[in-house]
Structures are given as structure tokens and as C-alpha cells.
N, C-alpha and C. Protein backbone atom coordinates (compact mmCIF):
# COMPACT_ATOMS: atom_id res chain seq x y z
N UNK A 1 16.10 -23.88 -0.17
CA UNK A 1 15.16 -22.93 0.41
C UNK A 1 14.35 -23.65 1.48
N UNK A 2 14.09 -22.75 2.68
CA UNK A 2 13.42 -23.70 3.62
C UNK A 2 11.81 -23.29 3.35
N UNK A 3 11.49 -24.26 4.38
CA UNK A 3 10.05 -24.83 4.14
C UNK A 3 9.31 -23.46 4.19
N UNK A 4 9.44 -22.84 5.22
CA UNK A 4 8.53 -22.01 5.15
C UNK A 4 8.97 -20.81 4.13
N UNK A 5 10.12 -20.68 3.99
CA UNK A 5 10.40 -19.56 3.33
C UNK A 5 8.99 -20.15 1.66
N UNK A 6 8.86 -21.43 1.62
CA UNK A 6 8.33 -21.62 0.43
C UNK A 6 6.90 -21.28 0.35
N UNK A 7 6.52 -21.13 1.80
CA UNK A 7 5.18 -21.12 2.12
C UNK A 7 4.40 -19.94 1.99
N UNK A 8 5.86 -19.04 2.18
CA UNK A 8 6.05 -17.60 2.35
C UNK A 8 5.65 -17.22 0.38
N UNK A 9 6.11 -18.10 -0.21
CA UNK A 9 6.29 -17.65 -1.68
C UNK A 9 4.34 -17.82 -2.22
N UNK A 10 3.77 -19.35 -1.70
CA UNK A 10 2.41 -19.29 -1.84
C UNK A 10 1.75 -18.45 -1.05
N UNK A 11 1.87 -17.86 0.13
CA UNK A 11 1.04 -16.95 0.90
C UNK A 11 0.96 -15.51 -0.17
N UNK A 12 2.65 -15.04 -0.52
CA UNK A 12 2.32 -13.84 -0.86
C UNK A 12 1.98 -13.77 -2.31
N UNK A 13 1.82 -14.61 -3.10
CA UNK A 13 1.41 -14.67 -4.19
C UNK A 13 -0.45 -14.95 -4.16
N UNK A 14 -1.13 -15.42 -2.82
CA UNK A 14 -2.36 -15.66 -2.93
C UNK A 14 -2.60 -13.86 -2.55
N UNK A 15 -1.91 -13.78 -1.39
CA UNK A 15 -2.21 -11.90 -0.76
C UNK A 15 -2.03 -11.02 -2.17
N UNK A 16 -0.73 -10.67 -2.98
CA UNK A 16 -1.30 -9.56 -3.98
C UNK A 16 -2.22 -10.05 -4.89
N UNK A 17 -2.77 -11.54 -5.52
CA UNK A 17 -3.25 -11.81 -6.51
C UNK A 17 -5.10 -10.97 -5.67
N UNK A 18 -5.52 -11.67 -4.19
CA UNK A 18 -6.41 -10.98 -3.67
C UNK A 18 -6.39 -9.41 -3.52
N UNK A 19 -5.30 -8.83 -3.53
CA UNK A 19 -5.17 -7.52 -3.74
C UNK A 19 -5.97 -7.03 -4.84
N UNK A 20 -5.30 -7.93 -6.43
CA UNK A 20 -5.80 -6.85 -7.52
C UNK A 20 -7.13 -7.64 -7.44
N UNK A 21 -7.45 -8.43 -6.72
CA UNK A 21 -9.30 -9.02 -6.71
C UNK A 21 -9.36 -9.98 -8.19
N UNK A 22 -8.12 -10.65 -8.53
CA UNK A 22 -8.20 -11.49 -9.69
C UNK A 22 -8.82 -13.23 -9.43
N UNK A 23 -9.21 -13.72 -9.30
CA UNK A 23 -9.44 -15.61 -9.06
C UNK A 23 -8.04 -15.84 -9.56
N UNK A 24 -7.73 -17.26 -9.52
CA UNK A 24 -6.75 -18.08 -9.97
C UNK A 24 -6.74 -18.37 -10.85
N UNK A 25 -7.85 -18.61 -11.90
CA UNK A 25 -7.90 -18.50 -12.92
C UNK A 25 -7.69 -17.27 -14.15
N UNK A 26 -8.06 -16.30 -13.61
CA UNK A 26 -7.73 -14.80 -14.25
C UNK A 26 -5.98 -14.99 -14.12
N UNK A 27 -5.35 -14.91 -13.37
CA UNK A 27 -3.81 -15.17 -12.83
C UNK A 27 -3.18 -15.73 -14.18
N UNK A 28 -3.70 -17.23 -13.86
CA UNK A 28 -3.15 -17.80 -14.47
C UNK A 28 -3.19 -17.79 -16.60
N UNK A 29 -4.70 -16.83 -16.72
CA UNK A 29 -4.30 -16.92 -17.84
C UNK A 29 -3.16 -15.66 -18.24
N UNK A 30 -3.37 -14.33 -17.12
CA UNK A 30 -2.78 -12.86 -17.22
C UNK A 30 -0.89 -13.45 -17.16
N UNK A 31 -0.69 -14.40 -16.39
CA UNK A 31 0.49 -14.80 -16.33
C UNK A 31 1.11 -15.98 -17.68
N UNK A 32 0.26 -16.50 -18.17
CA UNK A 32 0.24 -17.17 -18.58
C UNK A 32 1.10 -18.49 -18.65
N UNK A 33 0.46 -19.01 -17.38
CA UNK A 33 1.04 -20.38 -16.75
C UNK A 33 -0.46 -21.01 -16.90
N UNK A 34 -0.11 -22.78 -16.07
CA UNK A 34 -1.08 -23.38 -16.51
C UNK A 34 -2.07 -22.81 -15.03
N UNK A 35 -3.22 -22.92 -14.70
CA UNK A 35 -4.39 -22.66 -13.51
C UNK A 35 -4.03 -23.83 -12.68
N UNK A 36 -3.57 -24.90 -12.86
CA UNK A 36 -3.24 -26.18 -12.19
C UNK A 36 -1.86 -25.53 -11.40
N UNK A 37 -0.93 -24.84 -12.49
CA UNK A 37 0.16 -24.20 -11.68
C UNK A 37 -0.15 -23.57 -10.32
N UNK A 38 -0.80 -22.50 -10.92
CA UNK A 38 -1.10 -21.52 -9.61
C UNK A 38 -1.93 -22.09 -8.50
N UNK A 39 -2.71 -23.11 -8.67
CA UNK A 39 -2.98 -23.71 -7.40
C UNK A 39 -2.43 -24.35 -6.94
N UNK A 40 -1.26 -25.43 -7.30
CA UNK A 40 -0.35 -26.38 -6.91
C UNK A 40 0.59 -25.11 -6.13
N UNK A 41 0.94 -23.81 -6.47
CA UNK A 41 1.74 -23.15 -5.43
C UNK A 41 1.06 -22.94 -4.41
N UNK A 42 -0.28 -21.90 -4.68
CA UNK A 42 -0.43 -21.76 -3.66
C UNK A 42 -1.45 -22.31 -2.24
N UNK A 43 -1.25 -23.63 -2.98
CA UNK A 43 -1.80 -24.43 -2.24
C UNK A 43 -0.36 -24.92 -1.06
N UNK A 44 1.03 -24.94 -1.89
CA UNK A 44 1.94 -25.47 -1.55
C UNK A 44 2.16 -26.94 -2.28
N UNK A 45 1.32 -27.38 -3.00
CA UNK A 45 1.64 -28.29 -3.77
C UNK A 45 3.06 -28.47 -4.37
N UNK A 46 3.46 -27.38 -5.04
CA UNK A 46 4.41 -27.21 -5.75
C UNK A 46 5.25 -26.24 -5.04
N UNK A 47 6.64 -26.59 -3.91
CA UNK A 47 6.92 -25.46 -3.64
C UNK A 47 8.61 -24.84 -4.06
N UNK A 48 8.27 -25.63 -5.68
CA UNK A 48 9.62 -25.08 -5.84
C UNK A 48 9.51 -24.45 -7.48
N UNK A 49 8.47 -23.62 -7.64
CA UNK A 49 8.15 -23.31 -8.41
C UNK A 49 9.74 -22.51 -9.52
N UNK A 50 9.83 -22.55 -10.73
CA UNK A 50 10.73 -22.18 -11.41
C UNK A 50 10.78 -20.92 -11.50
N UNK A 51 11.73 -20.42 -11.30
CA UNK A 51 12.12 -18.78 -11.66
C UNK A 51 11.13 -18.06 -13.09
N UNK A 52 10.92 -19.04 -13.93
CA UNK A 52 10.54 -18.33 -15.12
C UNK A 52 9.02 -18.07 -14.88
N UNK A 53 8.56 -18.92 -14.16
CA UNK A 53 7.11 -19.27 -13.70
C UNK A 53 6.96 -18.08 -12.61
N UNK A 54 8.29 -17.91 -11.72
CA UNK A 54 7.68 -16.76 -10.65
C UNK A 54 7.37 -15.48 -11.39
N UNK A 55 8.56 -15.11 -12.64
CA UNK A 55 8.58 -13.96 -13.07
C UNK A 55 7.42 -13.93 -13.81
N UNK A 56 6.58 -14.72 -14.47
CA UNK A 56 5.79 -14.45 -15.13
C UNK A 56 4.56 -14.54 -14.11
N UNK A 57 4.56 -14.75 -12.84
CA UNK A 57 3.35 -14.50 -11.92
C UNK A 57 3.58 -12.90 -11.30
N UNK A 58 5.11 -12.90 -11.12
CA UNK A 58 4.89 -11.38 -10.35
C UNK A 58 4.55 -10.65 -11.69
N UNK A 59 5.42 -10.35 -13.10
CA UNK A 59 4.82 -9.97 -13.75
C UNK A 59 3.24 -9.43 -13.70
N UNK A 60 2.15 -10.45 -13.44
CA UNK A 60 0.89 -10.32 -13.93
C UNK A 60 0.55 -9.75 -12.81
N UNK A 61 0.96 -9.68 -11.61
CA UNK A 61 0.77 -8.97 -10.21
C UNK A 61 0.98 -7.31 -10.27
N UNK A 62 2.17 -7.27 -11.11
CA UNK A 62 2.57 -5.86 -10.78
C UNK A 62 3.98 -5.96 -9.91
N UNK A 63 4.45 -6.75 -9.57
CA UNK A 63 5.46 -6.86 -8.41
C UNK A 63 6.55 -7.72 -8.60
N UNK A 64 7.34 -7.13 -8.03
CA UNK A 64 9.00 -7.94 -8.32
C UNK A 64 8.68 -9.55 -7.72
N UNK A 65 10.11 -10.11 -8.36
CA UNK A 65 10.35 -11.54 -8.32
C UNK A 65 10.69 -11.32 -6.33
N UNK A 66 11.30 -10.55 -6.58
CA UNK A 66 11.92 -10.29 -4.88
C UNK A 66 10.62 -9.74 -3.71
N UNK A 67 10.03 -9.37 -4.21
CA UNK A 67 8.34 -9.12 -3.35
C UNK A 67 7.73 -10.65 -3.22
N UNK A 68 7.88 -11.34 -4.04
CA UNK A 68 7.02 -12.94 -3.97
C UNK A 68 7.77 -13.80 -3.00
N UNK A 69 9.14 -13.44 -3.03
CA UNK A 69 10.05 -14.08 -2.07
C UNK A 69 10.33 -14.00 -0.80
N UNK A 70 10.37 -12.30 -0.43
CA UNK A 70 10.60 -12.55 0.95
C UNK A 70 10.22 -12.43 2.25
């Protein structure tokens, strides 16, 4: 996956999480990943976050695995 496409994955995961007006911390417990997770993405820290980890973020969003992606 290229770079930005990854960047693309932390941008739109910070845009709907500001949508439902949640912090990173709300996220991360509604998703239930670690809060270190969700900032390491969407900071870009982490930009190869695991499939099980996306589904359980779009999950807590409301929105497909395929909305976070493209």
C-alpha cells in the first residue's frame, strides 16, 4: 500500500471519528483497541494498521472497512 494511500487511512479515520464528535479516547475504548493505537494511526505512526484493528475502528464509526480506505 502506498504512502499516502496510508495517510489517506489516518486522515479518514480522524474526519468520521470528528464527525460523531468522539476524542480518541472515547474511539478507542467504543472500538476497543488500545488509545496508543488510535493515535499511532492517526498520527501515521502506525501505518499499517491490521485488518482486525480497522474493522473494529470502522465498526465504532458506523462505517465500512472500505470507507476508511479509500
Amino acid at each position: 500500500m502506498s504512502a499516502s494511500k496510508k495517510m489517506k487511512i489516518a486522515n479518514n479515520i480522524k474526519k468520521y471519528r470528528q464527525k460523531l464528535g468522539v476524542s480518541q479516547d472515547r474511539l478507542s475504548k467504543i472500538a476497543d483497541v488500545t488509545y496508543n493505537t488510535i493515535i499511532k494511526i492517526e498520527s501515521g505512526g502506525n501505518q499499517n494498521p491490521t485488518i482486525d484493528t480497522l474493522t473494529k475502528i470502522a465498526k465504532a464509526l458506523g462505517v465500512s472497512v472500505d470507507e476508511l480506505i479509500k
